[in-house]
Protein backbone atom coordinates (compact mmCIF):
# COMPACT_ATOMS: atom_id res chain seq x y z
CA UNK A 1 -95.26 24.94 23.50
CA UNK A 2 -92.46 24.88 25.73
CA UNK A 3 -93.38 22.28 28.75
CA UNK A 4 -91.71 21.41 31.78
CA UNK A 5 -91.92 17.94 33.03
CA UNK A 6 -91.20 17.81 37.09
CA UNK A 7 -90.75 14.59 38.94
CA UNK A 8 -89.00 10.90 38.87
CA UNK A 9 -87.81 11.00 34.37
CA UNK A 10 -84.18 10.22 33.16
CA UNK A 11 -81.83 11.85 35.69
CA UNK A 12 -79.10 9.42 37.29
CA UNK A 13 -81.38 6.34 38.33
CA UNK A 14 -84.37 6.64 36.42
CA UNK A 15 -82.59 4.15 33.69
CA UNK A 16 -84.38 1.03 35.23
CA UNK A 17 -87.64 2.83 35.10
CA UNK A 18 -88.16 4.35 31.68
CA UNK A 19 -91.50 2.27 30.93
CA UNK A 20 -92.91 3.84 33.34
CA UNK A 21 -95.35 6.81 33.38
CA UNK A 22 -93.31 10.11 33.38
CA UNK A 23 -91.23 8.77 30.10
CA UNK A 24 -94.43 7.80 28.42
CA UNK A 25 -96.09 11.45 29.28
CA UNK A 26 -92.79 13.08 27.90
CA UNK A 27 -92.34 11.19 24.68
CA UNK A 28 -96.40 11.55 23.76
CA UNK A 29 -96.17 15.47 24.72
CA UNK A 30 -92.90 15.54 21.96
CA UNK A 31 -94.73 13.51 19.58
CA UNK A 32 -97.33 15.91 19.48
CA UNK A 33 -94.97 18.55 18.63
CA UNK A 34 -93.79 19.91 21.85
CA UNK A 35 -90.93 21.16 23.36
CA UNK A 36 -90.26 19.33 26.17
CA UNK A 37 -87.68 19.66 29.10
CA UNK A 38 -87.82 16.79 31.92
CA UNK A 39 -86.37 18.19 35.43
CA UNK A 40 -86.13 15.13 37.98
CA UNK A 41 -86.74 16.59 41.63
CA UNK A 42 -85.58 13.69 43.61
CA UNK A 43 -82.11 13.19 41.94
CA UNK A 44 -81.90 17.10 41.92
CA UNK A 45 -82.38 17.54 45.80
CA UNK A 46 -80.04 14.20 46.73
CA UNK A 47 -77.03 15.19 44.66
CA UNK A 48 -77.43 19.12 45.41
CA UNK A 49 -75.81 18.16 48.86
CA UNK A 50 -72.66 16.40 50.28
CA UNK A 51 -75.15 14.09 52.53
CA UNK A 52 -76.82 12.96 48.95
CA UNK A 53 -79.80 13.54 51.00
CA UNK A 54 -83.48 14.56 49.53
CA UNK A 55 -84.62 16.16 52.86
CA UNK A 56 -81.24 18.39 52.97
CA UNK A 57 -81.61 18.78 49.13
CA UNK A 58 -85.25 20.52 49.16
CA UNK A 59 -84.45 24.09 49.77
CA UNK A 60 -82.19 23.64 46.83
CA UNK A 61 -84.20 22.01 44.81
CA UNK A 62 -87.12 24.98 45.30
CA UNK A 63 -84.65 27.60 44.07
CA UNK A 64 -83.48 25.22 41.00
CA UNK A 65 -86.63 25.02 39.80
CA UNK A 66 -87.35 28.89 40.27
CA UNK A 67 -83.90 28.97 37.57
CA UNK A 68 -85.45 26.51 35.12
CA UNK A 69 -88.89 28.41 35.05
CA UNK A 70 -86.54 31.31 34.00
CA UNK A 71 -84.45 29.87 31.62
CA UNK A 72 -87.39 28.17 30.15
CA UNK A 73 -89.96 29.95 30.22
CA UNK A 74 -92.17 26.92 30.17
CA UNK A 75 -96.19 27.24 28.45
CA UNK A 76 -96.96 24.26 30.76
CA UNK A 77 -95.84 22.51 33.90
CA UNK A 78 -96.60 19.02 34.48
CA UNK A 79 -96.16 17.99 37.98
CA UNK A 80 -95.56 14.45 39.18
CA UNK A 81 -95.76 13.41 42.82
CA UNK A 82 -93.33 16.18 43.87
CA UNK A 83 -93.59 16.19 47.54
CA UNK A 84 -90.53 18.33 47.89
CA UNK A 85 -92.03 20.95 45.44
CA UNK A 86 -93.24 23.93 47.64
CA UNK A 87 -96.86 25.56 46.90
CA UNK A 88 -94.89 28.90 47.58
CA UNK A 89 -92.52 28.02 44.97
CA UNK A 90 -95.09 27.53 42.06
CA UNK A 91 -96.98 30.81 43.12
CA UNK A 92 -93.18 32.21 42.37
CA UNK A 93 -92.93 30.53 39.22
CA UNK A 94 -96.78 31.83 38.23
CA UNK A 95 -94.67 35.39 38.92
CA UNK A 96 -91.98 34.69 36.71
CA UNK A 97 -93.86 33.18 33.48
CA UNK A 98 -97.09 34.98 33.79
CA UNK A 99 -99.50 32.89 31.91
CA UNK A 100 -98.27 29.74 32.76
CA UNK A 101 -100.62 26.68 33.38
CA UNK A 102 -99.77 24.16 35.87
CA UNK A 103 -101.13 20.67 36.58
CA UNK A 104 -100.41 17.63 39.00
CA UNK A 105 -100.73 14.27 38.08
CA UNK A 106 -101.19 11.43 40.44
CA UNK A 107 -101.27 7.38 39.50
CA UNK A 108 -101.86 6.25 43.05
CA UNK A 109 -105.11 4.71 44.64
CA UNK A 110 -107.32 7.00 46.54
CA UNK A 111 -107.65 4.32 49.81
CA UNK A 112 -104.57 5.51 50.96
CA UNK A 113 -105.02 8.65 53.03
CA UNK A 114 -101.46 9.83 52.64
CA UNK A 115 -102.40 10.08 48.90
CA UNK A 116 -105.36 12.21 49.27
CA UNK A 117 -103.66 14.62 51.58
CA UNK A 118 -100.82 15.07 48.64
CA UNK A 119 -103.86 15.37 46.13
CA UNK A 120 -105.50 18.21 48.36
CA UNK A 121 -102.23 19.85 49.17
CA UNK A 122 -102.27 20.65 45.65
CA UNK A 123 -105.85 22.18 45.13
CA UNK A 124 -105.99 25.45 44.78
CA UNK A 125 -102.15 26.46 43.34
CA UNK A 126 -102.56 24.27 40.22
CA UNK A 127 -105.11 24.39 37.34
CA UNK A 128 -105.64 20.87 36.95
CA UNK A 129 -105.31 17.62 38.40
CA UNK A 130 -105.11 14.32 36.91
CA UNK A 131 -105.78 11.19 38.49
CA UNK A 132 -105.98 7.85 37.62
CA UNK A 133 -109.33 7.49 38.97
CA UNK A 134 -112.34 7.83 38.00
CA UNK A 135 -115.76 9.56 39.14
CA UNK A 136 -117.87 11.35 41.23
CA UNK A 137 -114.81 10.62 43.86
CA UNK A 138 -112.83 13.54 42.57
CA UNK A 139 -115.42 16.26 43.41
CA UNK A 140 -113.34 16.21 46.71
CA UNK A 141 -110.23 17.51 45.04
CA UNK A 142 -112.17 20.14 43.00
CA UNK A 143 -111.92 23.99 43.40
CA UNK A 144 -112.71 27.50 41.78
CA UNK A 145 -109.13 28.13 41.06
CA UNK A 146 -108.70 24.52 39.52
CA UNK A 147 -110.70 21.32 37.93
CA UNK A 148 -109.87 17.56 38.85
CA UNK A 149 -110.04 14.51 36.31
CA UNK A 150 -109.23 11.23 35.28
CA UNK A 151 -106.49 10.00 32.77
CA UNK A 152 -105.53 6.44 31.88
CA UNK A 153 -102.25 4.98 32.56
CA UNK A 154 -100.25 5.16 28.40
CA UNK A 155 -99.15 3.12 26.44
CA UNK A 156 -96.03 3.92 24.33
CA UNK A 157 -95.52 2.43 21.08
CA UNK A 158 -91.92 3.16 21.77
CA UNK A 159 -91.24 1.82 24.90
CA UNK A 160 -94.02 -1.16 24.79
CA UNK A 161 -92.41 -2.96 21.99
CA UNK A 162 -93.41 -6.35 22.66
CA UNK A 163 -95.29 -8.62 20.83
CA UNK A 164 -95.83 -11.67 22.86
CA UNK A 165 -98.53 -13.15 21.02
CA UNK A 166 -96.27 -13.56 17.98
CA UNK A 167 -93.14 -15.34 20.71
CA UNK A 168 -92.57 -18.57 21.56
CA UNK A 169 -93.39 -17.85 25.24
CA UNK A 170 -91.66 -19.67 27.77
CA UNK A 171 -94.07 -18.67 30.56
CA UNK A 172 -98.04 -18.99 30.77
CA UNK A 173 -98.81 -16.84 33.53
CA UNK A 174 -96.46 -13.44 34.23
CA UNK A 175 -97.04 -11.41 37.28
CA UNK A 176 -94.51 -8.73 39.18
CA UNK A 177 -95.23 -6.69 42.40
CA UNK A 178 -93.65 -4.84 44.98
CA UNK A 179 -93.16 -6.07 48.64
CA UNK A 180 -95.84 -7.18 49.91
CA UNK A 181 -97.38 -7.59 53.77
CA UNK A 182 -98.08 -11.13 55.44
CA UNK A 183 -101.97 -9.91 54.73
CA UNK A 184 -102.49 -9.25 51.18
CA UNK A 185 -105.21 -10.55 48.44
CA UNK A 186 -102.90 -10.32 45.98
CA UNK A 187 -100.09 -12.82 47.77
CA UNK A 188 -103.35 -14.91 48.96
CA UNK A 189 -104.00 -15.41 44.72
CA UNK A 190 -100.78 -15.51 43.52
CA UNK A 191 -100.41 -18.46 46.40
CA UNK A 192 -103.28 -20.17 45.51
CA UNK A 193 -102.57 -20.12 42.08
CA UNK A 194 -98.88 -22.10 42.12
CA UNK A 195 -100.76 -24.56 44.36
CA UNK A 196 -103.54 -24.92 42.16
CA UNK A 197 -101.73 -25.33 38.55
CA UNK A 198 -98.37 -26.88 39.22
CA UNK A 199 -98.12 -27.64 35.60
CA UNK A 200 -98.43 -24.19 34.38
CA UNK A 201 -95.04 -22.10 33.91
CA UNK A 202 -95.70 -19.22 36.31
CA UNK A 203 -93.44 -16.48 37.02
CA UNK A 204 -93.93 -14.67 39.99
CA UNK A 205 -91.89 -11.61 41.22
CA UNK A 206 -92.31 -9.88 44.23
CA UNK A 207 -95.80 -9.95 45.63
CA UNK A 208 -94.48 -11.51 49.11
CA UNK A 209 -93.44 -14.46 47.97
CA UNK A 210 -90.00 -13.84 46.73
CA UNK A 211 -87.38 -10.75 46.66
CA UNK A 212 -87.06 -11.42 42.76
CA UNK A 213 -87.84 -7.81 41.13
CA UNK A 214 -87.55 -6.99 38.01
CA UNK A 215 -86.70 -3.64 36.43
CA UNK A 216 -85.70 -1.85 32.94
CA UNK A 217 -84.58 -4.30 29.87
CA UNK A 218 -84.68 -7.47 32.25
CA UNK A 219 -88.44 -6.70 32.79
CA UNK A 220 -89.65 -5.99 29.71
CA UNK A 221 -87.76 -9.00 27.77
CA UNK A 222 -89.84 -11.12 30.45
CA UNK A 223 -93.55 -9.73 29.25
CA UNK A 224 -92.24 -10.32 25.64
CA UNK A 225 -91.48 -14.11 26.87
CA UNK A 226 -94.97 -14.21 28.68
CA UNK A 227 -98.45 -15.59 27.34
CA UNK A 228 -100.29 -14.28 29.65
CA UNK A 229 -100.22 -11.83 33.00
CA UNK A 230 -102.44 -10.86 35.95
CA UNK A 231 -103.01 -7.81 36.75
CA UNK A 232 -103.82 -7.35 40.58
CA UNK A 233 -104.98 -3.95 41.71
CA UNK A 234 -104.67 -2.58 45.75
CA UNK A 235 -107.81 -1.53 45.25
CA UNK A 236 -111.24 -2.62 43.11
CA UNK A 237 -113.31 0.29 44.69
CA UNK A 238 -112.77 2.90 42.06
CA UNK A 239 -113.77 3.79 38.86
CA UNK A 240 -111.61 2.67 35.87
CA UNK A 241 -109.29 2.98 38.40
CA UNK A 242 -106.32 0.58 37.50
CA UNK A 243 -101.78 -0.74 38.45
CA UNK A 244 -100.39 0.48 35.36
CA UNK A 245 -99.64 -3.30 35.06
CA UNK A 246 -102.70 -3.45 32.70
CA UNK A 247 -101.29 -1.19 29.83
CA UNK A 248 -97.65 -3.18 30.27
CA UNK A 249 -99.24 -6.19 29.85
CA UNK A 250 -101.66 -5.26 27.15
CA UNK A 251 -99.27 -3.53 25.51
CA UNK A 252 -96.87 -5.56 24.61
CA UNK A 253 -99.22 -8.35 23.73
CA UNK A 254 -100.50 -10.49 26.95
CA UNK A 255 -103.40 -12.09 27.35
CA UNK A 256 -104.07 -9.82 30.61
CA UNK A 257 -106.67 -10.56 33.42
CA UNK A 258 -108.48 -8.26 34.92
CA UNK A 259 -110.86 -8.62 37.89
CA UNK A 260 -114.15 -7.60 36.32
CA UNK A 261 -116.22 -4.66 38.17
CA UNK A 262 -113.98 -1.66 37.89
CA UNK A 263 -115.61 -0.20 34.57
CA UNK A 264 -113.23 -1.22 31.63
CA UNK A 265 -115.97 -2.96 30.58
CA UNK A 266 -117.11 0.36 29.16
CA UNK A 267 -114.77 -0.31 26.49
CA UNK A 268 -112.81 -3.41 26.57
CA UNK A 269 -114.51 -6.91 25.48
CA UNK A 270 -114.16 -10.94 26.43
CA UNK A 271 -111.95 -11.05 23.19
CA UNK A 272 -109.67 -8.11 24.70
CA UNK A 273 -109.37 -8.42 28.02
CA UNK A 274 -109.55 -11.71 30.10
CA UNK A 275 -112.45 -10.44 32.81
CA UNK A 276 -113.16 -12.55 35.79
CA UNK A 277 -114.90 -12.10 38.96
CA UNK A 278 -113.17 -14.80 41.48
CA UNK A 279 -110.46 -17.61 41.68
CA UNK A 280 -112.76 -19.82 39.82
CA UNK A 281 -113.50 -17.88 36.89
CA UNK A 282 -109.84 -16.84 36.73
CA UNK A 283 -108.68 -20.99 36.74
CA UNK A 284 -111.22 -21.63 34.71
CA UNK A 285 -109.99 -18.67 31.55
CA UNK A 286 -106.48 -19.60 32.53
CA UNK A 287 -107.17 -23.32 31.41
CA UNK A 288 -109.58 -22.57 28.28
CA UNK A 289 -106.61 -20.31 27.48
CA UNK A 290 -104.10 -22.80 27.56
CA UNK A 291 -105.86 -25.68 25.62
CA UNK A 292 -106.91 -22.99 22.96
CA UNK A 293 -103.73 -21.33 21.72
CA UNK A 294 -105.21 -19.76 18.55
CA UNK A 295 -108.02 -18.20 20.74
CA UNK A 296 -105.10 -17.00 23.48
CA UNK A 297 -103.54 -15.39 20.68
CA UNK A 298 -106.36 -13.74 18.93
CA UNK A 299 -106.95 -12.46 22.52
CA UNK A 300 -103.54 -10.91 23.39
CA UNK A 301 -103.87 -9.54 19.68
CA UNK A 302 -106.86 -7.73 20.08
CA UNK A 303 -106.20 -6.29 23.49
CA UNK A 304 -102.86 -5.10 21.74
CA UNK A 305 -104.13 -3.55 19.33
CA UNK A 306 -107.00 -1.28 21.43
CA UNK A 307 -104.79 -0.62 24.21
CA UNK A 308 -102.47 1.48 21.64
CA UNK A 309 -104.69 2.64 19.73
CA UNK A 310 -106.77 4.33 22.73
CA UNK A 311 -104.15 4.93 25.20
CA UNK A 312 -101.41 5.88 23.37
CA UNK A 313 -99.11 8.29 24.67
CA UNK A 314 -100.35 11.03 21.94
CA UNK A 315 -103.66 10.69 23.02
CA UNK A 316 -103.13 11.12 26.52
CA UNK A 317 -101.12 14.08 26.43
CA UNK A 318 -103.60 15.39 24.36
CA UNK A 319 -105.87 14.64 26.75
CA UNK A 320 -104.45 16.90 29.25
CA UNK A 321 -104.08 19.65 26.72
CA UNK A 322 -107.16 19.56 25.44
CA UNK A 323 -108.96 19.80 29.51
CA UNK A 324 -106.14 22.32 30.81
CA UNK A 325 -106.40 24.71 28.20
CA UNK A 326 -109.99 24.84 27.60
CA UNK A 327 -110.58 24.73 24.20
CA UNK A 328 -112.22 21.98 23.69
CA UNK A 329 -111.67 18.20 23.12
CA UNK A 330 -109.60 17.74 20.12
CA UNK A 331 -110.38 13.74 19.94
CA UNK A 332 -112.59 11.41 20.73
CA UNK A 333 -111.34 9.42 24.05
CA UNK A 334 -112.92 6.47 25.80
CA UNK A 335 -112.26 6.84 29.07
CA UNK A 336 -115.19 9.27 31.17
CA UNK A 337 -113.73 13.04 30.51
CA UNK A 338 -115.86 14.64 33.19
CA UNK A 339 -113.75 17.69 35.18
CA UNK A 340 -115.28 18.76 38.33
C-alpha cells in the first residue's frame, strides 16, 4: 500500500527527535512492505510563510496536503496530532482518493481535557483512532462512522539500539522529563530520591529540577550508559496507559521501574519489569538491584528482550492494519485489542 504519514517525522527539526513515535510508526509500516511517504505539518505551515509562522502557515498547509493526496494517491492516512489539519480538508481528500482509510493516533493522557477535545474533534471524519490508552474509557470517542482503540508505544530495533545491560554503566538510576511545575509527584520522587541515596549515580534531566534536556544521539548514548531508569507517568488512572519512557528504557536494555497498578502486569513479570507500589518499595528494588548485579542484568535482559519482541514496530503497524481494515487479526498481540 501506498501510506501517508501526517504530523511531527523528519522535516527540518525533527533530527533531535527520531526515537520518537512517528519514526518508529514509519519504519515498522516499511518493514512490513509498505510504501511510505512522511509529510510533516508543522514544518510545512512555518516555512510556507515569510513570518515562519504555523498559525499563518495553516491555510497553506490544508491545500498542500490536498496536492500530496493527489500525487500520492495514498491507501492509508495516518494522522498524528495535527491540530492544523482541517476536518473539511480530509472529507476533500476522501473526494480525491475514493477508498481511502484514515486514522488518528494520539500518545497523550486522557486527564487533560484539551486532549480529549482533539480526540473528539476527530470522531466521526476518520475510521479509526488509536490511543495509548486503554479500556472501557474510549467508548467516549467511539462512533458509527469510526471505532476507537488502544496501541502501545514501539519499540524499534533500529532506533533502540542499546544494550545497557551488556555496558559498563556509569549511572545507576537514569531519568529525563520535560519542565515541570513547583507541584508535581514526579519532581516530589525524583527529589526524594537524590536525598535519599546520595551514593547512587543518578542522572536527572528536566523534571523541575534542572534545565538539562536531552535530545537525539546525546540522549540515547545516555540510556546505553544507564543501569537502570524510572519511568514516571502524569497519570496512573488508565489502563496500560503509559510515557513512552517505558519502551526507551526497556528497549535499549534498563532495568526500568514502573509504578505497579496500571495493567502491564497482564504481561510483564518481577524478572522484566521492576514493579513497585510507593517510595519504599522503589528504594528498596533500587538497593537489591545494586548489591545484585547478575540479577540487575538478567532483569534489564529479559525486559529487553519482551519489549521487542511484543512491541516492535512491525507488530504495531500491523496492529493498526489489521483493526482499520477489518480483516481480521493477523497476529497474536498482548496488549487488550477491544475497538468500540
Amino acid at each position: 500500500m501506498n501510506i501517508l504519514y501526517v504530523g511531527s517525522c523528519q522535516g527540518f527539526r525533527e533530527a533531535g527527535k527520531s526515537y520518537y513515535i512517528p519514526k518508529k510508526l514509519v519504519n515498522g509500516f516499511t518493514r512490513n512492505g509498505h510504501n511510505v511517504y512522511a509529510f510533516n505539518d508543522r514544518d510545512f505551515a512555518r516555512f510556507s510563510n515569510i513570518f515562519r509562522s504555523r498559525k499563518w502557515g495553516i491555510r497553506p498547509l490544508n491545500k498542500k496536503l490536498l496536492e500530496v493526496c493527489e500525487e500520492f494517491a495514498p491507501d492509508l492516512i495516518v494522522l498524528g496530532h495535527c491540530e492544523m489539519i482541517w476536518n473539511t480538508t480530509l472529507s476533500a481528500v476522501r473526494e480525491t482518493c475514493p477508498g481511502v482509510k484514515i486514522v488518528y493516533r494520539n500518545v497523550d493522557p486522557l486527564i487533560h481535557e484539551q486532549n480529549v477535545k482533539d480526540i473528539q474533534r476527530r470522531v466521526g471524519f476518520v475510521d479509526g483512532i488509536f490511543i495509548t490508552t486503554a479500556g472501557e474509557g474510549l467508548k467516549q470517542f467511539s462512533s458509527p462512522d469510526g471505532f476507537v482503540t488502544f496501541m502501545p508505544n514501539p519499540v524499534d530495533r533500529a532506533v533502540d539500539t542499546g544494550r545497557s545491560f551488556d555496558n559498563a554503566c556509569s549511572v545507576d538510576l537514569f531519568f529525563a522529563g520535560g519542565p515541570l511545575g513547583e507541584s508535581d509527584a514526579r519532581r516530589d520522587l525524583m527529589t526524594s530520591l537524590l536525598t535519599k541515596r546520595p551514593e547512587l549515580e543518578i542522572a536527572v534531566h528536566g523534571c523541575g529540577i534542572n534545565k538539562d534536556y536531552l535530545f537525539g544521539k546525546t540522549y540515547m548514548d545516555r540510556l546505553a550508559q544507564s543501569k537502570m531508569g524510572l519511568c514516571l507517568n502524569r497519570t496512573y488512572d488508565y489502563h496500560w496507559y503509559s510515557s513512552d519512557r517505558l519502551t526507551q528504557y526497556m528497549g535499549n536494555g534498563l532495568v526500568t521501574f514502573l509504578r505497579s497498578g496500571t495493567g502491564f502486569e497482564e504481561f510483564f513479570g518481577n524478572d522484566d519489569l521492576a514493579f513497585y507500589a510507593d517510595e519504599a518499595e522503589l528504594l528498596r528494588k533500587l538497593d537489591m538491584f545494586m548489591a545484585d548485579d547478575g540479577y540487575r542484568v538478567a532483569v534489564a535482559k529479559n525486559g529487553w528482550k519482551k519489549a521487542h519482541e511484543a512491541f516492535s514496530a512491525e507488530k504495531v503497524t500491523q496492529y493498526i492494519l489489521d483493526t482499520t481494515f477489518g480483516d481480521g487479526l493477523t497476529l497474536n498481540y498482548c496488549w487488550p485489542t477491544e475497538k468500540y
